[in-house]
C-alpha atoms as a PDB file:
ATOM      1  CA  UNK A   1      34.469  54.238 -37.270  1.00  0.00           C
ATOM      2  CA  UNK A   2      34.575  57.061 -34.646  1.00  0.00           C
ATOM      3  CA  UNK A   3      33.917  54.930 -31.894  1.00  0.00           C
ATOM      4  CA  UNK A   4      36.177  52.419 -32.748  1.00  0.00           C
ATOM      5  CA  UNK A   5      39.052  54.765 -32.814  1.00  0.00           C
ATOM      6  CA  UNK A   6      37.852  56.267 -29.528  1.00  0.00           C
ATOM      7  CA  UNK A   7      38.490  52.890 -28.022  1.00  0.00           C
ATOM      8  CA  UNK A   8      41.486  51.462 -29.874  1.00  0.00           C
ATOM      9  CA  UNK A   9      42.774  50.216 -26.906  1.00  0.00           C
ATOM     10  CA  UNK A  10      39.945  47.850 -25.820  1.00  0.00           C
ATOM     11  CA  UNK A  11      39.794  46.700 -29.326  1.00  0.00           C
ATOM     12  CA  UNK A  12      42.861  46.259 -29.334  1.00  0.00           C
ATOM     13  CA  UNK A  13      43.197  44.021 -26.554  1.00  0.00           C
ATOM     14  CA  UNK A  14      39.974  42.328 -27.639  1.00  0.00           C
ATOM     15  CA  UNK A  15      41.600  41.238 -30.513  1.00  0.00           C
ATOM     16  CA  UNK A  16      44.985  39.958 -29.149  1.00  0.00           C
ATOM     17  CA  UNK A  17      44.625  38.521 -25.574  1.00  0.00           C
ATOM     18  CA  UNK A  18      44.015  34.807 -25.088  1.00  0.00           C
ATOM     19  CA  UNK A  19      40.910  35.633 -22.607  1.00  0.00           C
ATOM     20  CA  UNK A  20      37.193  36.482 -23.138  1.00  0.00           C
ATOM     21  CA  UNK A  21      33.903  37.693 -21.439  1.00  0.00           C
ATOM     22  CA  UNK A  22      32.298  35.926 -24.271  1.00  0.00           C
ATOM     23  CA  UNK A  23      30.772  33.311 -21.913  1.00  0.00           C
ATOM     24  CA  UNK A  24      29.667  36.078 -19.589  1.00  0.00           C
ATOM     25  CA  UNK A  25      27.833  37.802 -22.017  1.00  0.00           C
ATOM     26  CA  UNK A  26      26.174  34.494 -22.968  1.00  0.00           C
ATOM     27  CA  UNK A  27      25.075  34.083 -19.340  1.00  0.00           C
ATOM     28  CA  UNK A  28      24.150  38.041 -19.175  1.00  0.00           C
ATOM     29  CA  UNK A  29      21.881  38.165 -22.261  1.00  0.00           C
ATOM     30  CA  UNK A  30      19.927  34.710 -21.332  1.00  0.00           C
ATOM     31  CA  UNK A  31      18.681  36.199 -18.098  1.00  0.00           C
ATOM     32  CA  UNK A  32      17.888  38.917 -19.594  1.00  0.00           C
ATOM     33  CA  UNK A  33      15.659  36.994 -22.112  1.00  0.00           C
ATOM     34  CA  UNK A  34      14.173  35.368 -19.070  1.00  0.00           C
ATOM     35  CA  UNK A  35      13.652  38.466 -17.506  1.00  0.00           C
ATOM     36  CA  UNK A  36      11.718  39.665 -20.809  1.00  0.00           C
ATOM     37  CA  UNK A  37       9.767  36.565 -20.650  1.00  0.00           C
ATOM     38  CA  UNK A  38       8.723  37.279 -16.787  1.00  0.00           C
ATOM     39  CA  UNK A  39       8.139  40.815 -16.497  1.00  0.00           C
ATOM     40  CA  UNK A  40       5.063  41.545 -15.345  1.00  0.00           C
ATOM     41  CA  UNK A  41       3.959  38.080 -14.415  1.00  0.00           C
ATOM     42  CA  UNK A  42       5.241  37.069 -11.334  1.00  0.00           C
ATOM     43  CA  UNK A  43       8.160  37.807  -8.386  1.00  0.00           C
ATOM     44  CA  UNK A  44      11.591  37.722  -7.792  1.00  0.00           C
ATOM     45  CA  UNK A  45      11.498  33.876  -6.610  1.00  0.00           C
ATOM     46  CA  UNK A  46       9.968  32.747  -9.563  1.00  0.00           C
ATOM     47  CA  UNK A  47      12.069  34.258 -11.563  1.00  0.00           C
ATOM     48  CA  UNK A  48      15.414  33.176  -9.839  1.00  0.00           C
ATOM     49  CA  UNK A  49      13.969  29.993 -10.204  1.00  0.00           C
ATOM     50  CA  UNK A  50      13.590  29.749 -13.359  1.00  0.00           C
ATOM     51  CA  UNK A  51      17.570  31.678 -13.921  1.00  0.00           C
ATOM     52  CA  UNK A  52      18.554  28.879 -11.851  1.00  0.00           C
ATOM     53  CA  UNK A  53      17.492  25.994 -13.563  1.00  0.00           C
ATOM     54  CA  UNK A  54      17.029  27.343 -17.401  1.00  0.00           C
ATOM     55  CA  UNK A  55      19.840  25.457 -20.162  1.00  0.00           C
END
């Protein structure tokens, strides 16, 4: 509850303006699954790859 109150004002606006970063965050946490499912396996071009052409 703290931290809530602490940022009111982003809640706030999360709550009440028409736009998101909900689609964003999709996109952010799906590379980061890839990126989970790469590490230690192979490089950066592989891995853009496969961020590239993942649904």
């Amino acid at each position: 509850m703290v931290g809530i109150r602490s940022d009111l004002g982003a809640v706030t606006a999360g709550l009440t303006l028409p736009f998101s970063s909900g689609a964003v965050e999709g996109q952010v946490n799906r590379i980061k699954m890839l990126k989970r499912q790469m590490f230690g396996r192979a490089g950066v071009d592989l891995l853009r790859k496969r961020i590239l052409l993942a649904r």
